[in-house]
N, C-alpha and C. Protein backbone atom coordinates (compact mmCIF):
# COMPACT_ATOMS: atom_id res chain seq x y z
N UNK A 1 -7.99 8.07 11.33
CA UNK A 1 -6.63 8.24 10.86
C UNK A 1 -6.38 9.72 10.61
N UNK A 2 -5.04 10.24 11.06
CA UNK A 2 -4.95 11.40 10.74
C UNK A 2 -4.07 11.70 9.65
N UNK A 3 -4.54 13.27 8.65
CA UNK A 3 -4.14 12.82 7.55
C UNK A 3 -2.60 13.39 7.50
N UNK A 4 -2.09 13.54 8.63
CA UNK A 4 -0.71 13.72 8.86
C UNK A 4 0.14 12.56 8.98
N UNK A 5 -0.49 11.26 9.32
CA UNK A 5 0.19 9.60 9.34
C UNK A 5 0.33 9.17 7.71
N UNK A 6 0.22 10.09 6.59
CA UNK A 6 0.39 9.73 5.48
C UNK A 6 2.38 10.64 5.15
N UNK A 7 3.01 11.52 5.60
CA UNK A 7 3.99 11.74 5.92
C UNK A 7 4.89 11.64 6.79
N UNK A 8 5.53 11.32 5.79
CA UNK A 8 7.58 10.80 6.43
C UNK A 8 8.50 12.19 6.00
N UNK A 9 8.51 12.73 7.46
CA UNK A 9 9.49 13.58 6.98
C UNK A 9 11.14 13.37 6.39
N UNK A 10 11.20 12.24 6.57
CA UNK A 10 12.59 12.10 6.13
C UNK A 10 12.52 11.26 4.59
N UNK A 11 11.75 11.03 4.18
CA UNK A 11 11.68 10.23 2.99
C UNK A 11 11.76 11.26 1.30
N UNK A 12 12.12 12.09 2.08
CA UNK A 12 12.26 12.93 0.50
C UNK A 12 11.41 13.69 -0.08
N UNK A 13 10.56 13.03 -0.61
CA UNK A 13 9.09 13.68 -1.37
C UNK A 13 8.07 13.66 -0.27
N UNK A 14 8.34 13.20 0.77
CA UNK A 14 7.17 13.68 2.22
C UNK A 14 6.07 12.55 1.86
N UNK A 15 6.12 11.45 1.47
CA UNK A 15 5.11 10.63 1.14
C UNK A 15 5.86 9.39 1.56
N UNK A 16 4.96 8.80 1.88
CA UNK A 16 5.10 6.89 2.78
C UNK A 16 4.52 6.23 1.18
N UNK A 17 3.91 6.51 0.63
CA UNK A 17 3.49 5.86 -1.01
C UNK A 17 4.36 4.95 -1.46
N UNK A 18 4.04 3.97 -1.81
CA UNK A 18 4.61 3.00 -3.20
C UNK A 18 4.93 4.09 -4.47
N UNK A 19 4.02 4.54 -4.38
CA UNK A 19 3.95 5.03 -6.03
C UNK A 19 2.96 6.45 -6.08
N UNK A 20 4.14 7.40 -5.13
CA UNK A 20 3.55 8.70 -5.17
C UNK A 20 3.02 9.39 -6.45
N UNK A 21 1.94 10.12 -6.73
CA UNK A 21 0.80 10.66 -7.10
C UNK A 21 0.45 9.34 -8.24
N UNK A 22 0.41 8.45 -8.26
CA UNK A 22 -0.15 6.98 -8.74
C UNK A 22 -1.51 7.08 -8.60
N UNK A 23 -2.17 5.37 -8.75
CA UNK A 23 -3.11 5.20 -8.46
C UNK A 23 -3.51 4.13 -7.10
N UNK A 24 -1.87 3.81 -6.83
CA UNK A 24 -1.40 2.86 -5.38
C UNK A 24 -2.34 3.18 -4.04
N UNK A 25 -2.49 3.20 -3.50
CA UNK A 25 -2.86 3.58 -1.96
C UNK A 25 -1.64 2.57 -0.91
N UNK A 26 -0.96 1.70 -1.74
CA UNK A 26 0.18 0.81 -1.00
C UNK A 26 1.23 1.43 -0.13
N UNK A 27 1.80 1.39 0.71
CA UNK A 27 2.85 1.78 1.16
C UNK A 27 3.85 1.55 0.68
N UNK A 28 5.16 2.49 0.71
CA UNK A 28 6.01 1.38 0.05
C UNK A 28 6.76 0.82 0.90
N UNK A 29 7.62 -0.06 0.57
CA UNK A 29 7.76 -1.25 1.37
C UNK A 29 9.68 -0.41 1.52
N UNK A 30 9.62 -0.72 2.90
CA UNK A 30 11.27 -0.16 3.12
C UNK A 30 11.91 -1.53 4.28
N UNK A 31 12.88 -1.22 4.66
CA UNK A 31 13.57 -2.15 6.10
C UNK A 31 13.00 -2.42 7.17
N UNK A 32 12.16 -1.42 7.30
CA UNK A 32 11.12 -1.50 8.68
C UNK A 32 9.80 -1.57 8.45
N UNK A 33 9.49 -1.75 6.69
CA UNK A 33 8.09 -2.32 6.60
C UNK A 33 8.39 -2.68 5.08
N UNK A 34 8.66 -4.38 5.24
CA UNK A 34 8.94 -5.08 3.89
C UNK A 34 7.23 -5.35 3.52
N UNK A 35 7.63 -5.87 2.46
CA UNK A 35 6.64 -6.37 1.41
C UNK A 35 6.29 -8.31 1.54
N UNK A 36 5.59 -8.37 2.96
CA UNK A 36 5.75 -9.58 3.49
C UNK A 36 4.25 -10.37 3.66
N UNK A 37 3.05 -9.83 3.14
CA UNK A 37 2.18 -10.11 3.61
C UNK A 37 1.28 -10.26 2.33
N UNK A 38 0.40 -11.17 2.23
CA UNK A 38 -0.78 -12.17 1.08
C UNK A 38 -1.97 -11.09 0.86
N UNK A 39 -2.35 -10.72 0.06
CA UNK A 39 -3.29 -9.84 0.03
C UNK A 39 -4.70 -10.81 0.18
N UNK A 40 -5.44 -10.28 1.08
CA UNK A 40 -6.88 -11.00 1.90
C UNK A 40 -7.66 -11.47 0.32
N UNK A 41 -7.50 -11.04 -0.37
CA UNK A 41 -8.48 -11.15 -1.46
C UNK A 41 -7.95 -12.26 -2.25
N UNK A 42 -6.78 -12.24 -3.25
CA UNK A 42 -6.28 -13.40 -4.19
C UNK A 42 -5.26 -13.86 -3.49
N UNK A 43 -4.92 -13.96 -2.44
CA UNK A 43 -4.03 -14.69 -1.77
C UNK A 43 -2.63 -14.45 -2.16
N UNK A 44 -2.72 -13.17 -3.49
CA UNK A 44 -1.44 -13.49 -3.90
C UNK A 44 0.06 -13.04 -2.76
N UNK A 45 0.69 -13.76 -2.61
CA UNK A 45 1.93 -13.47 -1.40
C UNK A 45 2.99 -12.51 -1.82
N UNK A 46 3.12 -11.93 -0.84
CA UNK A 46 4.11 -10.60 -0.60
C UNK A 46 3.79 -9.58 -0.93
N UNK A 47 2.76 -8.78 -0.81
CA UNK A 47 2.19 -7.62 -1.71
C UNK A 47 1.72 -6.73 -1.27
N UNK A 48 2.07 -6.96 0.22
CA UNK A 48 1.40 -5.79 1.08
C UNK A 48 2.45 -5.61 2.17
N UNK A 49 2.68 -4.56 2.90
CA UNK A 49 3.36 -4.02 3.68
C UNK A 49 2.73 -4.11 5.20
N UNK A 50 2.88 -3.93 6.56
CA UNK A 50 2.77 -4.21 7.61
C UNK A 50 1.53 -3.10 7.75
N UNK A 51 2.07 -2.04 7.37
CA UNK A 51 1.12 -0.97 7.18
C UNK A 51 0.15 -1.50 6.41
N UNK A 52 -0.10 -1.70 5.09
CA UNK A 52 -1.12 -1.72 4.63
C UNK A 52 -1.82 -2.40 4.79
N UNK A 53 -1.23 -4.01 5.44
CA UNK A 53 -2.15 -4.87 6.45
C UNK A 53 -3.18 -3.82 7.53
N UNK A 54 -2.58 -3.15 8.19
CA UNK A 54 -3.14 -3.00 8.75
C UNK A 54 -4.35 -1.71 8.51
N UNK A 55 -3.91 -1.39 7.56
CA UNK A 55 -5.31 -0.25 7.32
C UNK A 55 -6.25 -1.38 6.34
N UNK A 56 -5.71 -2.33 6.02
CA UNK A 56 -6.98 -3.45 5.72
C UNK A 56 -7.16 -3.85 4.31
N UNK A 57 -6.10 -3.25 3.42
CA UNK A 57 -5.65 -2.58 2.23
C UNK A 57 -5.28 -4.21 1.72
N UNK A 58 -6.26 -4.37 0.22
CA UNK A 58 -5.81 -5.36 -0.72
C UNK A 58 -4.55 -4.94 -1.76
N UNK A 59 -4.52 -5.99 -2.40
CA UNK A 59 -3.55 -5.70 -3.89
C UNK A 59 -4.06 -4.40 -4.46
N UNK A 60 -3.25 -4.38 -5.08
CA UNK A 60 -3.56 -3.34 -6.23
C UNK A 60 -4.29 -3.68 -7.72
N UNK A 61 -4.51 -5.21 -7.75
CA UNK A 61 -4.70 -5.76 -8.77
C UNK A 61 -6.28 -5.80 -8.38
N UNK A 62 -6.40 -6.13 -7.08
CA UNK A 62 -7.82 -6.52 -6.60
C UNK A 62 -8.58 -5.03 -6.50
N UNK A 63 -8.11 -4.02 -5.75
CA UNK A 63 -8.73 -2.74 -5.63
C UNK A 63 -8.97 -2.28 -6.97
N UNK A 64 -8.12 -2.17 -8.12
CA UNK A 64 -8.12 -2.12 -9.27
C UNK A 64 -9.83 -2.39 -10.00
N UNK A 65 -9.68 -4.12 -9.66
CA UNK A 65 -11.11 -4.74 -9.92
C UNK A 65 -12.43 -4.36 -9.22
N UNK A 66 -12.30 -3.85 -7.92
CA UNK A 66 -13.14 -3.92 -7.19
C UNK A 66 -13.48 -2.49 -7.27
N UNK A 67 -13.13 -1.15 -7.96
CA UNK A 67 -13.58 0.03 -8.39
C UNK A 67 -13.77 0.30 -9.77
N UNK A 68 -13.62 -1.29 -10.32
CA UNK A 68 -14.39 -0.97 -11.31
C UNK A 68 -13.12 -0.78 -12.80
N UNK A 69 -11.97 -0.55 -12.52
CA UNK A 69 -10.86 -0.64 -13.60
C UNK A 69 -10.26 -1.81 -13.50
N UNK A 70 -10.89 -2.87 -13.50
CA UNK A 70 -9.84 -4.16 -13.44
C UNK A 70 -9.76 -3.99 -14.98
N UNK A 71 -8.14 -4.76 -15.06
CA UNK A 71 -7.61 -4.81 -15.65
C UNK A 71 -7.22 -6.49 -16.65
């Protein structure tokens, strides 16, 4: 991945982020990439973006747990 596919030049703050300088790694979810997809881990539905399907990317609740800050 190049680390230039993490900017949108037209999005304002130059970040594709949910939740720029956060702790997200999510995309955020816009018209051309809703918030439509079950995260692989708790099944929970709608919580991931087309993008973040595809870089392989759980919840935020689960990554959370799985580095150790679950919540």
């Amino acid at each position: 991945m190049n680390y230039d596919d993490d900017y949108d030049g037209d999005s304002g703050d130059g970040y594709q982020f949910a939740d720029p300088g956060g702790t997200s790694a999510l995309r955020a979810a816009s018209k051309s990439n809703p918030r439509i997809y079950s995260c692989p881990t708790c099944k929970r539905r709608r919580v991931l973006t087309r993008r973040d399907k595809e870089l392989g990317y759980q919840c935020d609740a689960c990554a959370d747990r799985a580095e150790g800050g679950g919540y």
